[in-house]
N, C-alpha and C. Protein backbone atom coordinates (compact mmCIF):
# COMPACT_ATOMS: atom_id res chain seq x y z
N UNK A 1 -11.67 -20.05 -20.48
CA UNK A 1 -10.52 -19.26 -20.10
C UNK A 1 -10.21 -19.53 -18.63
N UNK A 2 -8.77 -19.30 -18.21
CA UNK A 2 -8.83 -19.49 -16.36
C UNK A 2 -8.69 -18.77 -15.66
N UNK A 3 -8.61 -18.75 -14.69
CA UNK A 3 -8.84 -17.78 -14.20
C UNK A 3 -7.47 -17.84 -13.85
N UNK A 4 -7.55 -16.19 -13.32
CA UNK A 4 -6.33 -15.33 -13.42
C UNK A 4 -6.32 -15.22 -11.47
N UNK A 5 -5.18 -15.35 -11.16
CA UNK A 5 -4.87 -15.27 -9.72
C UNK A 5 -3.79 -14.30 -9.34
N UNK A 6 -4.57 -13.91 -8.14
CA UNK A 6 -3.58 -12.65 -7.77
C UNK A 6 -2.80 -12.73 -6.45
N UNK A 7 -2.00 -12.40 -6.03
CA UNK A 7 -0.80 -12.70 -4.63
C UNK A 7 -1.42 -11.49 -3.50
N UNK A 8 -1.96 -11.46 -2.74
CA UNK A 8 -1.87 -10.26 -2.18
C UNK A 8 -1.32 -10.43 -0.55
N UNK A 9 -0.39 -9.69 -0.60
CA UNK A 9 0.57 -9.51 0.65
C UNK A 9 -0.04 -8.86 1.69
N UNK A 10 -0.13 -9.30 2.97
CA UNK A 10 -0.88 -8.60 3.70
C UNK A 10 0.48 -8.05 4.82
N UNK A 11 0.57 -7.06 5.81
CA UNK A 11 1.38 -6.93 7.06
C UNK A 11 1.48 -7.83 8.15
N UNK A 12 2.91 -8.29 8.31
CA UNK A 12 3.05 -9.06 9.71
C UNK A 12 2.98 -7.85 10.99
N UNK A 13 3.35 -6.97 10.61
CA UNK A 13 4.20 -5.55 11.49
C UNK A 13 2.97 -5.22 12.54
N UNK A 14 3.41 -5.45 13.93
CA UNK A 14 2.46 -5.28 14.66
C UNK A 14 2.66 -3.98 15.42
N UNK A 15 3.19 -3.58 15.69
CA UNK A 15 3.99 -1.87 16.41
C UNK A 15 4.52 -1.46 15.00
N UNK A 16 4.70 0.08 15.35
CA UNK A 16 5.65 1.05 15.09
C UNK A 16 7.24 0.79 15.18
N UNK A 17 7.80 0.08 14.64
CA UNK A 17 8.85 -0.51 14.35
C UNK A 17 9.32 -0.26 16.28
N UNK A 18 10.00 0.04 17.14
CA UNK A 18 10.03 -0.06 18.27
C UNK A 18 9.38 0.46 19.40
N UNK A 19 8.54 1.30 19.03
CA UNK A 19 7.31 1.94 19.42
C UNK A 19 6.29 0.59 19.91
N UNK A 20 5.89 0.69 21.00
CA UNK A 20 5.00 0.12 21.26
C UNK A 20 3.22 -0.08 21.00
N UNK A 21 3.10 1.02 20.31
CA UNK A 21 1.33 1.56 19.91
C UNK A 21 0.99 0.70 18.72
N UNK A 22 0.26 -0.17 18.97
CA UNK A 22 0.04 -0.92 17.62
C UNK A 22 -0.67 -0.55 16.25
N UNK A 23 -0.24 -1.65 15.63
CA UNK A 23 -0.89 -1.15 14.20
C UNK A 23 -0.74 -2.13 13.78
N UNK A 24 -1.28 -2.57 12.62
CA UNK A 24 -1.81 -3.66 11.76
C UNK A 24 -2.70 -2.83 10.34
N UNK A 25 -3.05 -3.96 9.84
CA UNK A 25 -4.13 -4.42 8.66
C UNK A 25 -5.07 -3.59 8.56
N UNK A 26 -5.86 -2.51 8.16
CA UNK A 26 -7.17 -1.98 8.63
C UNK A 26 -7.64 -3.06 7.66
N UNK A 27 -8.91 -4.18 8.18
CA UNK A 27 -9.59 -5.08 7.61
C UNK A 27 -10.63 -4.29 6.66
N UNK A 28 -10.66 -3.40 6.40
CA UNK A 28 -11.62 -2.89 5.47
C UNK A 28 -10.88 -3.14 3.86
N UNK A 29 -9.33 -2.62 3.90
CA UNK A 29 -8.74 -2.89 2.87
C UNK A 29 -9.15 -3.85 2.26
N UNK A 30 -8.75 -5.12 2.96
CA UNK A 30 -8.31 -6.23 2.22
C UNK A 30 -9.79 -6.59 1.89
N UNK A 31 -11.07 -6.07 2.52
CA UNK A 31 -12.14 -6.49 1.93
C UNK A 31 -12.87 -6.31 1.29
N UNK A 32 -12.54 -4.92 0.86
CA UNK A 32 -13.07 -4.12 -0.22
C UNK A 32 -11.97 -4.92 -1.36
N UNK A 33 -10.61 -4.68 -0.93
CA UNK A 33 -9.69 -5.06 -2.46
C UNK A 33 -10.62 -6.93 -3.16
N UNK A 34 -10.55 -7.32 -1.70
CA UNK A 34 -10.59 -8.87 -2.63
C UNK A 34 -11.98 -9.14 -2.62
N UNK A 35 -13.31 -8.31 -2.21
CA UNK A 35 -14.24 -8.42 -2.97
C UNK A 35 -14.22 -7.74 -4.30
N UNK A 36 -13.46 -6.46 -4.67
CA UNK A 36 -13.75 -5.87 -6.04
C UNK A 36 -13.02 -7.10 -7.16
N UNK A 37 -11.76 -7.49 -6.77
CA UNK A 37 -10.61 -8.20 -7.71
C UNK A 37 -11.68 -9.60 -8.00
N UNK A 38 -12.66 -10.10 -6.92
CA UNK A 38 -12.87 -11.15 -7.11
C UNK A 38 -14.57 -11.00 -8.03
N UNK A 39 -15.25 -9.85 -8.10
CA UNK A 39 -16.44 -9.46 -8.65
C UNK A 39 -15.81 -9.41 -10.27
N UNK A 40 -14.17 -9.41 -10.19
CA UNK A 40 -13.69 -8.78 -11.66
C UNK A 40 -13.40 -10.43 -11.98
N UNK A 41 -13.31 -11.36 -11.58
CA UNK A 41 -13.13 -12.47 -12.20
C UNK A 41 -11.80 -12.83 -11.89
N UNK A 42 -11.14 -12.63 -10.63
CA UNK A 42 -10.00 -12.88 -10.09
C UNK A 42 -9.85 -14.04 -9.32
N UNK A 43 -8.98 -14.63 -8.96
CA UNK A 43 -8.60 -15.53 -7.69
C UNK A 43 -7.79 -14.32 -6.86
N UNK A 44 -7.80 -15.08 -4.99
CA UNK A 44 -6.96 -14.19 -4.35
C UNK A 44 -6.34 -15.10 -3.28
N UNK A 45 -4.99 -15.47 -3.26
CA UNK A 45 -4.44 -16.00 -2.33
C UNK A 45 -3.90 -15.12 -1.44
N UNK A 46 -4.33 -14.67 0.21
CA UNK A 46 -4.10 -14.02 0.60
C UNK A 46 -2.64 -14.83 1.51
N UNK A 47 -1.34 -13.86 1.88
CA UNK A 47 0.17 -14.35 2.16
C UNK A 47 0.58 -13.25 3.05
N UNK A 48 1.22 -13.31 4.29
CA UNK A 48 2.21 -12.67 4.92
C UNK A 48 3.39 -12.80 4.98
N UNK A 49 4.29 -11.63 5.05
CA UNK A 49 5.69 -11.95 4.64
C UNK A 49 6.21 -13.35 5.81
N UNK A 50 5.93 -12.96 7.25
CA UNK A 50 6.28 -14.24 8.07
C UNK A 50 5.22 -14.99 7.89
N UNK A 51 4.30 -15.14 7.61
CA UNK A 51 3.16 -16.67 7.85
C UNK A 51 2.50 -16.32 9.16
N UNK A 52 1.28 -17.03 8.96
CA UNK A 52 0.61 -16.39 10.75
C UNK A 52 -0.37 -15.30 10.40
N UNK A 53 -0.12 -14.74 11.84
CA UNK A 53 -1.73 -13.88 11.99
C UNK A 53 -0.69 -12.58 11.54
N UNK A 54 -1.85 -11.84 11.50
CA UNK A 54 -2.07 -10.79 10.88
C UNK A 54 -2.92 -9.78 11.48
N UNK A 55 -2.28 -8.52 12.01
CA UNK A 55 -2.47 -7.63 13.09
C UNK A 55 -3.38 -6.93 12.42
N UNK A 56 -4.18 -6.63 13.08
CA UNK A 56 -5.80 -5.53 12.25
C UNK A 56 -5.35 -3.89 12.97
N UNK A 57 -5.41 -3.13 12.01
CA UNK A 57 -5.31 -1.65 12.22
C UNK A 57 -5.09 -0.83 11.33
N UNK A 58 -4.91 0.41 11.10
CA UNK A 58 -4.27 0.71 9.94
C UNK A 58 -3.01 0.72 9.78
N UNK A 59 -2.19 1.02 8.83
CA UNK A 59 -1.19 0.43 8.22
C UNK A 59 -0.51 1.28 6.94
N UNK A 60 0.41 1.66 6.78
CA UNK A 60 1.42 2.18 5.94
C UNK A 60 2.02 0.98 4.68
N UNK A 61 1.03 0.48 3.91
CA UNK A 61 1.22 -0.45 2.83
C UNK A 61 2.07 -0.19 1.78
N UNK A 62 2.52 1.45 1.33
CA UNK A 62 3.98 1.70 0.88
C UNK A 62 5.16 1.39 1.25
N UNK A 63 5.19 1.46 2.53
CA UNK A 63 6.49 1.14 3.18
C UNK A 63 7.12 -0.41 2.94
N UNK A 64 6.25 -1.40 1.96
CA UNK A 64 6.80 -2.37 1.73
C UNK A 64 7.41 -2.17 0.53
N UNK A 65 7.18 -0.98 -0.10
CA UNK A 65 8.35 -0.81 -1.30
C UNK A 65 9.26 -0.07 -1.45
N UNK A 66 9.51 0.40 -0.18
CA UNK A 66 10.93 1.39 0.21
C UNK A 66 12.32 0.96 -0.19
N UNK A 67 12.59 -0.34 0.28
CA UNK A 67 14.26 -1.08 0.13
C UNK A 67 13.80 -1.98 -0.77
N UNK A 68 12.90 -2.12 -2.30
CA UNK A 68 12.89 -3.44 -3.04
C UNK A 68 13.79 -2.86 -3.96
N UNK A 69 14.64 -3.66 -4.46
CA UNK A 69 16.21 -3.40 -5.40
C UNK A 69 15.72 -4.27 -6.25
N UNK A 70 16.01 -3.40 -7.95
CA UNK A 70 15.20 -4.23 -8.69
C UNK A 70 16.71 -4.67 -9.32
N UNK A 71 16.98 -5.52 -10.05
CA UNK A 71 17.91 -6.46 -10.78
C UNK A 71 19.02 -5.81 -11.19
N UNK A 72 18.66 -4.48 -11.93
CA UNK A 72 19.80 -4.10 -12.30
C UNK A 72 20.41 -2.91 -10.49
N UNK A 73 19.98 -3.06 -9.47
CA UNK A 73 20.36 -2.47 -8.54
C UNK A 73 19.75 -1.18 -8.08
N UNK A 74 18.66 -0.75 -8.90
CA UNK A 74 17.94 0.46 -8.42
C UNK A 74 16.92 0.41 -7.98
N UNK A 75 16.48 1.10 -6.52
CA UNK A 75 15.27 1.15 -6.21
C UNK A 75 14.06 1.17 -7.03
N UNK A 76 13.31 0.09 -6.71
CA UNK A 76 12.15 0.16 -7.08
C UNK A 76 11.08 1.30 -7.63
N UNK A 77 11.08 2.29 -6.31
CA UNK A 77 9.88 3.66 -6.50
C UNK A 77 11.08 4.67 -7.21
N UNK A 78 12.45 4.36 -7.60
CA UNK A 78 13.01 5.42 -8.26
C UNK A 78 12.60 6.24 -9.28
N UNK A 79 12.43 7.59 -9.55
CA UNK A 79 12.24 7.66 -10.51
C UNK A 79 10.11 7.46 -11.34
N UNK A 80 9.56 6.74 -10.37
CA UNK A 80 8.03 6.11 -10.69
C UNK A 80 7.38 7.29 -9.69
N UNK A 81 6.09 6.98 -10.31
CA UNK A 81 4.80 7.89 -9.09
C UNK A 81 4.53 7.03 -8.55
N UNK A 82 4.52 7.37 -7.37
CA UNK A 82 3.69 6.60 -5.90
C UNK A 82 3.10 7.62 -5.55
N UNK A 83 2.11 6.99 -4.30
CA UNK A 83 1.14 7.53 -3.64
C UNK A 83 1.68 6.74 -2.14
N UNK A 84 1.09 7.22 -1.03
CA UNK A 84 1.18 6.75 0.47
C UNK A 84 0.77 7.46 1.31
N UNK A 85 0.65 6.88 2.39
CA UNK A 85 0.30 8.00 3.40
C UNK A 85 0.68 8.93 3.86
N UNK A 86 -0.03 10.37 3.58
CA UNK A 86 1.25 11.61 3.90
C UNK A 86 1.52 12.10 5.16
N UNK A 87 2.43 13.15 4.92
CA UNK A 87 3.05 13.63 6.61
C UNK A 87 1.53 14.54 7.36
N UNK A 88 0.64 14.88 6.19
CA UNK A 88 -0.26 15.58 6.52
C UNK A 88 -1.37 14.32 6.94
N UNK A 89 -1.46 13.18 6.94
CA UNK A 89 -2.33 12.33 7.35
C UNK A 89 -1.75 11.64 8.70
N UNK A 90 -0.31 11.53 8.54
CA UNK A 90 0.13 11.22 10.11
C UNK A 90 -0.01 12.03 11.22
N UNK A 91 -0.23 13.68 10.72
CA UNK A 91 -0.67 14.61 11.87
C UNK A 91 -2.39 14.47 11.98
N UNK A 92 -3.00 14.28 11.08
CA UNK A 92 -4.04 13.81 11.42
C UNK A 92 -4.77 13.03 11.97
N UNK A 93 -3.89 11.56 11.72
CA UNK A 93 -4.19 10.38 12.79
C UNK A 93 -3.53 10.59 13.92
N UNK A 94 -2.69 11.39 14.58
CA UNK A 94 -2.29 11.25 15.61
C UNK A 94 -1.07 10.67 15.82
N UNK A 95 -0.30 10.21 14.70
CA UNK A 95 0.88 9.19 15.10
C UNK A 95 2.07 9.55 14.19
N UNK A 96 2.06 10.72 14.10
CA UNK A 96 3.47 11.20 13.25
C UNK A 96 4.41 11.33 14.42
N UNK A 97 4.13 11.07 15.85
CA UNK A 97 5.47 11.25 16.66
C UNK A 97 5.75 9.35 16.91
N UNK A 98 4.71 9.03 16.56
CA UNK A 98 4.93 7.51 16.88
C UNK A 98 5.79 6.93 16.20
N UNK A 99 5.10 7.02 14.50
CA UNK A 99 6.08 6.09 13.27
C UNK A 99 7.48 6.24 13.44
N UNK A 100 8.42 5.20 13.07
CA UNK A 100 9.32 5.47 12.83
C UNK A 100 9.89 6.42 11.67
N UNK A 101 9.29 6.66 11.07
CA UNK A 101 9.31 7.69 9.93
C UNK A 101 8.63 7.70 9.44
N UNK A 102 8.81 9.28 8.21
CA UNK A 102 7.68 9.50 7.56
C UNK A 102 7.84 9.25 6.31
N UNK A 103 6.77 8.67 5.72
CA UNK A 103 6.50 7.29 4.67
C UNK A 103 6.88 8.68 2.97
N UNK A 104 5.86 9.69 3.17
CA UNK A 104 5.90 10.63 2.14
C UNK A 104 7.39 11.22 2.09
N UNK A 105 8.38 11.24 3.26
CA UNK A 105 9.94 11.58 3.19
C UNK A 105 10.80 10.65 2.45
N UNK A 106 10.76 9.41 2.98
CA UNK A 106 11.33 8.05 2.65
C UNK A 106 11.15 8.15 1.05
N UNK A 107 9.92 8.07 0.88
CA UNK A 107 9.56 8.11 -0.78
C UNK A 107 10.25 8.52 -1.58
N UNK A 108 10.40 10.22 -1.01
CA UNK A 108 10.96 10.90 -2.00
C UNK A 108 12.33 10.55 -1.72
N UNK A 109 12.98 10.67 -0.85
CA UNK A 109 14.26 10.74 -0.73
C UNK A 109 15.02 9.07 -1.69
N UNK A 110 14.24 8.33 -2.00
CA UNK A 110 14.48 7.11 -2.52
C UNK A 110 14.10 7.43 -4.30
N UNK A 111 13.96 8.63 -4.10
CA UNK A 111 13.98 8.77 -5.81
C UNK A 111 12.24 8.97 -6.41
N UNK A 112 11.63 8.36 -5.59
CA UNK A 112 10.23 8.58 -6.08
C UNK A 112 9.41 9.95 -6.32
N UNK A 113 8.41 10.15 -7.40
CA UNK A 113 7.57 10.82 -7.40
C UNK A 113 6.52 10.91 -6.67
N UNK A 114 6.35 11.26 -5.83
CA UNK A 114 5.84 11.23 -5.00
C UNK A 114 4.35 12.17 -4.86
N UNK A 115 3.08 11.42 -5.16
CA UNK A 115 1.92 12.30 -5.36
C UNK A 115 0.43 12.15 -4.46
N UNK A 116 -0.09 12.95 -4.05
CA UNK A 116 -1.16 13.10 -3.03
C UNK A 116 -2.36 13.54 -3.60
N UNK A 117 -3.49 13.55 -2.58
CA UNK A 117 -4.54 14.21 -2.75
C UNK A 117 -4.65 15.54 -1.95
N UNK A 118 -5.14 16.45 -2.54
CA UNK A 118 -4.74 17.74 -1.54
C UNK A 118 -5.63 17.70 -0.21
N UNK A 119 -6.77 16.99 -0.02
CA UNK A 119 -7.26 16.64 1.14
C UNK A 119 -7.25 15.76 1.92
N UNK A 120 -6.61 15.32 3.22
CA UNK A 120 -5.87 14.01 3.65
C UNK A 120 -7.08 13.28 4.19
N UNK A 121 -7.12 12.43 4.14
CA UNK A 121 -7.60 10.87 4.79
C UNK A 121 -9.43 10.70 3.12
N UNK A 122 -8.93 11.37 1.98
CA UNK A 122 -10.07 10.75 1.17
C UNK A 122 -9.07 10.28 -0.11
N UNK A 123 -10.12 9.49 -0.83
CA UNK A 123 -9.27 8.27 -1.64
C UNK A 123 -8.65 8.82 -2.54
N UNK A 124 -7.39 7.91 -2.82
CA UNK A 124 -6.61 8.56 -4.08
C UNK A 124 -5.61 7.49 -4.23
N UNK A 125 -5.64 7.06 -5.27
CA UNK A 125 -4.65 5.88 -6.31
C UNK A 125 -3.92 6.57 -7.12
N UNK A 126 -2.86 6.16 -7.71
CA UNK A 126 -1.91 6.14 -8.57
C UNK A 126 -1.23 5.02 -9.10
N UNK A 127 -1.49 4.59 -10.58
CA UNK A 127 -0.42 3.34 -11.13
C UNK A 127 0.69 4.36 -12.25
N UNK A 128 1.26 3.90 -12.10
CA UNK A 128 3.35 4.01 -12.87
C UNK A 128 3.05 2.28 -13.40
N UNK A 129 2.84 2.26 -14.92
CA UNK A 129 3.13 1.03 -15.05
C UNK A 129 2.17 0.17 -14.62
N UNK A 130 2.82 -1.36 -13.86
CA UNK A 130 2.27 -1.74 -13.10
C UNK A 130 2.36 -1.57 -11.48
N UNK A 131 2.95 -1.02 -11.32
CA UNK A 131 3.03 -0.42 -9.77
C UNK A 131 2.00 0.54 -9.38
N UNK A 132 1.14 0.13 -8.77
CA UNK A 132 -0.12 0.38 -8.36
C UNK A 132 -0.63 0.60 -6.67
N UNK A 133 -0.90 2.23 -6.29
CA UNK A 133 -0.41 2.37 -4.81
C UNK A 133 -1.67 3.06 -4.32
N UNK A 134 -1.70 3.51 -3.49
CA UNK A 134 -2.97 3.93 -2.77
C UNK A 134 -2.37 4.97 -1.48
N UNK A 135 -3.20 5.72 -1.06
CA UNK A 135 -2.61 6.81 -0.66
C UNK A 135 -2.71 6.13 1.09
N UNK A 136 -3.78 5.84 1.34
CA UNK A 136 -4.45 6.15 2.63
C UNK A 136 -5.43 4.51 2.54
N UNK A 137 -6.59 4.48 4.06
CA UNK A 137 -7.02 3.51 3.55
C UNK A 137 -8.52 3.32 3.37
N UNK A 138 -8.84 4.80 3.13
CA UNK A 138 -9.95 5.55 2.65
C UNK A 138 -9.81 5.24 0.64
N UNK A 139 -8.78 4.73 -0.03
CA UNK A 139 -8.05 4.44 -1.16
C UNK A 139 -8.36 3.49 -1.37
N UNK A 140 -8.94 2.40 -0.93
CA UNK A 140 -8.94 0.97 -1.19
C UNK A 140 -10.07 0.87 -2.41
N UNK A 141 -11.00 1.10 -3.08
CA UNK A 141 -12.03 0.83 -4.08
C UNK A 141 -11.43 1.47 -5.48
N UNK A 142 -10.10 2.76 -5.01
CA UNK A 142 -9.65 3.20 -5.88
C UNK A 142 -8.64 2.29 -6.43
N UNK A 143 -8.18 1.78 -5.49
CA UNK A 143 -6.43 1.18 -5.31
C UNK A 143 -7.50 -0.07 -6.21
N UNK A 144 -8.31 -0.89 -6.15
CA UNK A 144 -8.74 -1.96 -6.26
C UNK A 144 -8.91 -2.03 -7.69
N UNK A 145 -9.59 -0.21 -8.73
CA UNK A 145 -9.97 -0.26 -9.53
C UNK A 145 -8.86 -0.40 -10.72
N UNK A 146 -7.98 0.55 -10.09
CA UNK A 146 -6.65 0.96 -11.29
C UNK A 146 -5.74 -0.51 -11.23
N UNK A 147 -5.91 -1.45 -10.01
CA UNK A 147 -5.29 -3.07 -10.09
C UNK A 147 -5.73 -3.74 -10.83
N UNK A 148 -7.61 -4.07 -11.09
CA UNK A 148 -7.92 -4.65 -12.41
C UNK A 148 -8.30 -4.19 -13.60
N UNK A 149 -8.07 -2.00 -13.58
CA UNK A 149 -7.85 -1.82 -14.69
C UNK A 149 -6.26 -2.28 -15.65
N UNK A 150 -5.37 -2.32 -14.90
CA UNK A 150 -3.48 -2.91 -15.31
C UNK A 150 -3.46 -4.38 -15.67
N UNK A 151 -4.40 -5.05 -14.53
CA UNK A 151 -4.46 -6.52 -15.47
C UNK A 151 -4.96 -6.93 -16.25
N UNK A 152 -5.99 -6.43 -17.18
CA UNK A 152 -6.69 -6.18 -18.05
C UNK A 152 -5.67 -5.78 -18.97
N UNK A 153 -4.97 -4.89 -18.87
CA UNK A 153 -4.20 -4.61 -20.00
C UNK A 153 -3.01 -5.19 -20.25
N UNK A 154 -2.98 -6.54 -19.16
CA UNK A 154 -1.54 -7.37 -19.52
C UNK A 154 -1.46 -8.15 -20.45
């Protein structure tokens, strides 16, 4: 059989969209995700939207599915459950005056269902389908499990 390969998108975004306080990648993610995907019998080509390095910090990994317009013209998270980082975890880290916005507002206001863990910064996943999200980045072993529980069932 062959093996099955997976795309995983990492952040170019080095600031707070004009905010100067950086942020990036928290490297724990991507190493928990692509050791679990790859213990499951995966390939992992890791890709940034520009090419290049790749800023280490934590990171708002929903926010890459805010403006995706799917074919027939409707938002992507319309209507689906997501998970992301909430307004109650940006007061916790310290940077809800920083972001350019707040990721759990955006969500909803774009149509999404929008769902949490009632205690902020511990793990919590949600898949809709195949759309498969993670709250925080305390989420990553969760986010990792419900990704090769969905490909399994493709």
């Amino acid at each position: 059989m062959a093996m099955r390969r997976i795309l995983a998108v990492a952040t170019n975004q080095a600031t707070y969209g004009t905010n100067p306080h950086r942020t990036g990648l928290w490297i724990g993610e991507l190493v928990h995700f692509h050791a679990g995907v790859r213990q499951a019998g995966f390939e992992v080509d890791l890709v940034s939207p520009a090419g290049g390095q790749v800023p280490l910090d934590p990171c708002h990994g929903a926010c890459g599915l805010l403006n995706i317009t799917l074919s027939d013209g409707t938002l992507l998270v319309d209507g689906r459950t997501v998970t992301g980082f909430s307004t109650a975890e940006e007061r916790v880290a310290m940077v809800k005056k920083r972001v350019p916005f707040l990721l759990e507002d955006e969500l909803r206001e774009r149509g999404a269902h929008y769902v949490r863990n009632t205690i902020p910064m511990t793990p919590f996943a949600t898949a809709y389908g195949r759309l498969v999200t993670g709250q925080n980045p305390y989420s990553t072993k969760a986010v990792t499990a419900k990704i090769i529980e969905t490909l399994h069932h493709l």
